[in-house]
N, C-alpha and C. Protein backbone atom coordinates (compact mmCIF):
# COMPACT_ATOMS: atom_id res chain seq x y z
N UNK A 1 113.39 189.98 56.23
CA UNK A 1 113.08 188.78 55.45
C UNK A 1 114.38 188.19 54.95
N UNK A 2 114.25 186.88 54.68
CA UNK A 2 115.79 185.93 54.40
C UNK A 2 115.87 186.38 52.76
N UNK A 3 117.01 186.68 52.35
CA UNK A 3 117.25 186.61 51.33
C UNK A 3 117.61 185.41 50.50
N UNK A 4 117.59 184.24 51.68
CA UNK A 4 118.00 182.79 50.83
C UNK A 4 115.95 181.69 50.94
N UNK A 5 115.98 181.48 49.70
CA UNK A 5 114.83 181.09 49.21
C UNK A 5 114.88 179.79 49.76
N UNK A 6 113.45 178.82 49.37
CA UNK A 6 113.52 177.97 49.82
C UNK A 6 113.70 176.64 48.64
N UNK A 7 113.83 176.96 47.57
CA UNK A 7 114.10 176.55 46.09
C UNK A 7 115.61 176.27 46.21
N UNK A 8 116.73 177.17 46.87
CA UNK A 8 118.02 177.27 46.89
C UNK A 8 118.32 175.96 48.09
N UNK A 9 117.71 176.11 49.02
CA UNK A 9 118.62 175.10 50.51
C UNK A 9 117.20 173.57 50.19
N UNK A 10 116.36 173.61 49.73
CA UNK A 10 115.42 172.44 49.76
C UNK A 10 114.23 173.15 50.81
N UNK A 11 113.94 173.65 51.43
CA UNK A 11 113.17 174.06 52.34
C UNK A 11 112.16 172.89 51.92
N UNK A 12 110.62 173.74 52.34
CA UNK A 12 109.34 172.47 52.55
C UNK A 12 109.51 171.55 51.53
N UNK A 13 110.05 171.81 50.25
CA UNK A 13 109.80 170.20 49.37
C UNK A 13 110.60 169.25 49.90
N UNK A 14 111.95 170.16 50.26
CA UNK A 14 112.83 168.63 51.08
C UNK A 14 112.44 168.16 51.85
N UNK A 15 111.34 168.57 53.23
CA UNK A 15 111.10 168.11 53.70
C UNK A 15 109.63 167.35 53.77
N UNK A 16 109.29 167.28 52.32
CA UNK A 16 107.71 166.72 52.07
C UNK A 16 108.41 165.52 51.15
N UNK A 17 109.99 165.62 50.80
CA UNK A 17 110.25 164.78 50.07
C UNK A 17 110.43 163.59 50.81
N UNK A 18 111.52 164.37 52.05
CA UNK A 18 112.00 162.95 53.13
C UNK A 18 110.61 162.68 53.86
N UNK A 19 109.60 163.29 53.89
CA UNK A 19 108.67 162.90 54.92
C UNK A 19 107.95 161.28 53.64
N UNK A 20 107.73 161.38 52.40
CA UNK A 20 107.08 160.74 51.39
C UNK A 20 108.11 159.14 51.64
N UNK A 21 109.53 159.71 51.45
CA UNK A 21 110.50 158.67 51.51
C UNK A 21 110.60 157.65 52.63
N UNK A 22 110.42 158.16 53.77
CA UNK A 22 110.21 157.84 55.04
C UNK A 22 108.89 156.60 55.02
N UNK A 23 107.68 157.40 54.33
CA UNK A 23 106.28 156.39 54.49
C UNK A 23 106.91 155.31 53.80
N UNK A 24 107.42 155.47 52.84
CA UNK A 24 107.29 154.25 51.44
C UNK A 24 108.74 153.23 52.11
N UNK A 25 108.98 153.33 52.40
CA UNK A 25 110.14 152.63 53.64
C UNK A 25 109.73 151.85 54.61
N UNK A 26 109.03 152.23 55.37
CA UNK A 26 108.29 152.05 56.27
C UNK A 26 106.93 150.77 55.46
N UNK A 27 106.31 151.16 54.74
CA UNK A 27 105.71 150.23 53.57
C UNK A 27 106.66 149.65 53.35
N UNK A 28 107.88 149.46 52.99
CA UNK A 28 108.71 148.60 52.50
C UNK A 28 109.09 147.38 53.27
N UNK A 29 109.18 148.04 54.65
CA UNK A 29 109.17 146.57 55.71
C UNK A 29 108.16 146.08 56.19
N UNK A 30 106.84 146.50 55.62
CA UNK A 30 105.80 145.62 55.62
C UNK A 30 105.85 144.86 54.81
N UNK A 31 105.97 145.23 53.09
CA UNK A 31 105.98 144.74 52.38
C UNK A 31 106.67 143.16 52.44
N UNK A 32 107.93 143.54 52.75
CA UNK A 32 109.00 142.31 53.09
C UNK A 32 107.98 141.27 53.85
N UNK A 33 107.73 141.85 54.84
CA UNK A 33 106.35 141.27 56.01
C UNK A 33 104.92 140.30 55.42
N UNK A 34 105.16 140.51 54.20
CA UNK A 34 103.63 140.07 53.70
C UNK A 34 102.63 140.47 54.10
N UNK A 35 102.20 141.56 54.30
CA UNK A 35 101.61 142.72 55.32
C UNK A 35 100.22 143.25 53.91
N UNK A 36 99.47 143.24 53.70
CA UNK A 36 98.50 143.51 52.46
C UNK A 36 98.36 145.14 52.27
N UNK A 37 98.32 145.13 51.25
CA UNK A 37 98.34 146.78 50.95
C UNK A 37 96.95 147.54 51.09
N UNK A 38 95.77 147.30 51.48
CA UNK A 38 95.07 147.72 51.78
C UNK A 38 95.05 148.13 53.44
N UNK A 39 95.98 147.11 54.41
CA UNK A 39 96.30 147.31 55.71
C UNK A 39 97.10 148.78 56.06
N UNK A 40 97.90 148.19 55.32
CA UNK A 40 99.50 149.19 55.21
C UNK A 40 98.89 150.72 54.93
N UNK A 41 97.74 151.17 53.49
CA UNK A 41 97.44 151.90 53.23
C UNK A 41 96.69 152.66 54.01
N UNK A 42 95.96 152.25 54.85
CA UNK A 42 94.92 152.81 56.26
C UNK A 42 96.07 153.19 57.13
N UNK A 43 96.89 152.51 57.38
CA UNK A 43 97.75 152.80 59.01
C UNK A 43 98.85 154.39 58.38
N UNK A 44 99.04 153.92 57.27
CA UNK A 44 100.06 155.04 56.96
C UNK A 44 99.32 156.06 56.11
N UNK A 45 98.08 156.57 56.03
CA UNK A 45 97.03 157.33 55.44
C UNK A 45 97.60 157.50 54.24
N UNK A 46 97.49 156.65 52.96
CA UNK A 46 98.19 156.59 51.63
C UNK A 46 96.96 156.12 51.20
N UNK A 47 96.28 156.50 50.07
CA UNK A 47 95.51 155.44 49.19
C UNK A 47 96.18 154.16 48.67
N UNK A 48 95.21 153.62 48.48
CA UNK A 48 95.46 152.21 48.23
C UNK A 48 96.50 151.58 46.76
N UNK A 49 95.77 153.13 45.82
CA UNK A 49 97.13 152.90 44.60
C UNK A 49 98.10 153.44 44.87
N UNK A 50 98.21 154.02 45.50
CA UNK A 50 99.70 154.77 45.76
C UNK A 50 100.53 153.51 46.18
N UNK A 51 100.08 153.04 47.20
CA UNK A 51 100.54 151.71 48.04
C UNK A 51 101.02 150.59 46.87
N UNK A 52 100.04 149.78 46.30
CA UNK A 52 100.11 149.27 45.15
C UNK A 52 101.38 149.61 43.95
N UNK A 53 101.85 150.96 43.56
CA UNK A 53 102.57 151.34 43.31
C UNK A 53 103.98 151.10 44.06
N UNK A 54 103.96 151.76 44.58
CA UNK A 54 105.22 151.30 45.62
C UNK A 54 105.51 150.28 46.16
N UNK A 55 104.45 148.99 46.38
CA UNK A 55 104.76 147.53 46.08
C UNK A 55 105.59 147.10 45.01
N UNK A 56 104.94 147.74 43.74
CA UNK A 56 105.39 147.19 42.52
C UNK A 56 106.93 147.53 41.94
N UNK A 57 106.70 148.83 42.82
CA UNK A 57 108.29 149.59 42.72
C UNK A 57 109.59 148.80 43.55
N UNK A 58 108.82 147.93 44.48
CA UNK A 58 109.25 147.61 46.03
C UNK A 58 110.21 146.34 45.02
N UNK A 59 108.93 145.48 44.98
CA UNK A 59 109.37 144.28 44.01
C UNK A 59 110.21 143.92 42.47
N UNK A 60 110.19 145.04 42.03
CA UNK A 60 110.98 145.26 41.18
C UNK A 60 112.11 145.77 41.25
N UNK A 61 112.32 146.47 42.03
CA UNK A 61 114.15 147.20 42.42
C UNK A 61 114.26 147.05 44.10
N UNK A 62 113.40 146.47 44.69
CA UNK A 62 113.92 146.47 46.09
C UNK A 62 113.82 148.16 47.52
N UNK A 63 114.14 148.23 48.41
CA UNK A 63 113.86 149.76 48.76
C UNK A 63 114.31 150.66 48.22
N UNK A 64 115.42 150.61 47.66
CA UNK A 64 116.37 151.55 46.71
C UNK A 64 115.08 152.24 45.78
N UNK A 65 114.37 151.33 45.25
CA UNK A 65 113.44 152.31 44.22
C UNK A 65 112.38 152.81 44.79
N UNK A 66 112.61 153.28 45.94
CA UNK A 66 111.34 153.51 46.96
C UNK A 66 112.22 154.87 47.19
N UNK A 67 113.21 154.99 47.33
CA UNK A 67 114.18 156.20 47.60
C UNK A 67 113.80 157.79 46.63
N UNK A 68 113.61 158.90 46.99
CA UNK A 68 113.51 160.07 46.64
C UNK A 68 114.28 159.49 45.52
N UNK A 69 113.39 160.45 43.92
CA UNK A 69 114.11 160.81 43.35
C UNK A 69 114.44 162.37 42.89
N UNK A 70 114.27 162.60 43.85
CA UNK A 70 114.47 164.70 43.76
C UNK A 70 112.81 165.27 43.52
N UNK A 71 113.31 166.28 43.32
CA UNK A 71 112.19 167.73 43.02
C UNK A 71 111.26 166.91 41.68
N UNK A 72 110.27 166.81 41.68
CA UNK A 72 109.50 166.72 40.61
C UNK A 72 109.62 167.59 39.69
N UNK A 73 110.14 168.79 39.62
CA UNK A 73 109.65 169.54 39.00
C UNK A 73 110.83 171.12 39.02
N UNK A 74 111.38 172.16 38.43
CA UNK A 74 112.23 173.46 38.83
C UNK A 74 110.92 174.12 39.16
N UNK A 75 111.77 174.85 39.73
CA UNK A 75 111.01 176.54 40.13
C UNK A 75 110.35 176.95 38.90
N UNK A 76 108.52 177.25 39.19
CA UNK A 76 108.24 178.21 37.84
C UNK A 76 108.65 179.30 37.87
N UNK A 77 109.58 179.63 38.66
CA UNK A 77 109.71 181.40 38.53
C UNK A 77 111.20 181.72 38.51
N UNK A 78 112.11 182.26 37.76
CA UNK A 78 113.40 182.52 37.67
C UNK A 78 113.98 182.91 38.77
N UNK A 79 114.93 183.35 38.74
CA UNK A 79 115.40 183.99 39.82
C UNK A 79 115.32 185.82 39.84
N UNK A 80 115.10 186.03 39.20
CA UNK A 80 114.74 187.75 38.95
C UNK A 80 113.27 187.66 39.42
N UNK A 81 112.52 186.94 39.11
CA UNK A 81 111.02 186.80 39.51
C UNK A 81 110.92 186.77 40.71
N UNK A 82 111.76 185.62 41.40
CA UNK A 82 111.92 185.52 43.00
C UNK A 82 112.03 186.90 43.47
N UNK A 83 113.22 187.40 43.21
CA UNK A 83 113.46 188.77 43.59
C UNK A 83 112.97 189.90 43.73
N UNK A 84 111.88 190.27 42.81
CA UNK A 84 110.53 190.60 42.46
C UNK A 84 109.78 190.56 43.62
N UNK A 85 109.45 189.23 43.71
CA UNK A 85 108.49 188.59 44.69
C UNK A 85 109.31 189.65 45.94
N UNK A 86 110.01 188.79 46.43
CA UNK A 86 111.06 189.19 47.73
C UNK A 86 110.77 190.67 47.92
N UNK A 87 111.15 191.51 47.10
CA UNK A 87 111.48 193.26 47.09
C UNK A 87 109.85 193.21 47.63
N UNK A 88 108.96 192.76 46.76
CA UNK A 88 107.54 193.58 47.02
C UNK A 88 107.16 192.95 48.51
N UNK A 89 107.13 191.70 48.73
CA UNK A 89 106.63 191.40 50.44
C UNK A 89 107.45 191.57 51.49
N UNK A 90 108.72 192.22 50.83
CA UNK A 90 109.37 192.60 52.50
C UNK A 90 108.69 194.46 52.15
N UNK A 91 107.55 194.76 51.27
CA UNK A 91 107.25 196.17 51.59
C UNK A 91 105.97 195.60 52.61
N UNK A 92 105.33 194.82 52.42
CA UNK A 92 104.35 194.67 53.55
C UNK A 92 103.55 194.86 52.81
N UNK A 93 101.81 194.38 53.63
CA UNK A 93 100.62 193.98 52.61
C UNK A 93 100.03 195.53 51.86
N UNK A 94 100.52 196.09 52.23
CA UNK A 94 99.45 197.30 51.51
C UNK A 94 99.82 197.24 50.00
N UNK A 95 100.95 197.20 49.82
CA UNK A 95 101.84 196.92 47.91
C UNK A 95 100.66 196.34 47.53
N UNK A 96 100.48 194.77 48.09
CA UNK A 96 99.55 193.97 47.98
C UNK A 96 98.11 194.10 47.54
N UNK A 97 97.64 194.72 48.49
CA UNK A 97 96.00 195.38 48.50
C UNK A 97 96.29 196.45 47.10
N UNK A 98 96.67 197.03 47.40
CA UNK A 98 96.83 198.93 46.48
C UNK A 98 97.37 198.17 44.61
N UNK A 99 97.28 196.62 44.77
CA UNK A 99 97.33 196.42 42.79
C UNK A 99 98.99 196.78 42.87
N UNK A 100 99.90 196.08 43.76
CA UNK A 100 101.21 196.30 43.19
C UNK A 100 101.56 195.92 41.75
N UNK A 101 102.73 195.90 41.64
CA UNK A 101 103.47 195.93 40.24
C UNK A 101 103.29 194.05 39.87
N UNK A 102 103.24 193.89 38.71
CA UNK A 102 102.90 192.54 38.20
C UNK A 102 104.53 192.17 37.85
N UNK A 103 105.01 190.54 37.85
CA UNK A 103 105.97 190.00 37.65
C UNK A 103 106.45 190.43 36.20
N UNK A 104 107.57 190.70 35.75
CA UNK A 104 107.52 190.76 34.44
C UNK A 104 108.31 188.87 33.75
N UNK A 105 107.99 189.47 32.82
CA UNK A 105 108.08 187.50 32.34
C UNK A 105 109.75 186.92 31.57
């Protein structure tokens, strides 16, 4: 198992971030387009407020405010916790099943 997390290099959020950044971009040159946000919202599977939003974001700062602004949010779990985590699933599922050891806080 990797000892480098996915909290440390961006793993899946970076890439759920650029994938989010990408749609609303893409909306953005519709937008320019006069393209209606109920259209835009079907083709690029977004609800319709989301869309609406990012119009409003569109029109007020241009694509720039359509641009990632990072992680929503840190890691709930420290880095000793990670480690924790890590040690017990590179033992394999039985730790798991058999009531392994609980995170300490």
């Amino acid at each position: 198992m990797s000892s480098v997390r996915h909290h440390q290099v961006g793993g899946l959020a970076a890439e759920r971030q650029q994938f989010g950044e990408e749609l609303r971009l893409q909306a953005a040159k519709r937008f320019a387009r006069g393209e209606a946000s109920a259209v835009i919202a079907k083709d690029l599977r977004v609800s319709v407020r989301s869309l609406q939003r990012w119009r409003q974001a569109w029109e007020e700062g241009g694509p720039s405010a359509l641009r990632s602004q990072g992680p929503a949010s840190l890691p709930r779990l420290s880095d000793k916790q990670f480690a924790q985590v890590e040690a017990e699933l590179s033992k394999g599922p039985a730790t798991a099943r058999l009531g392994g050891p609980t995170l300490d806080p």
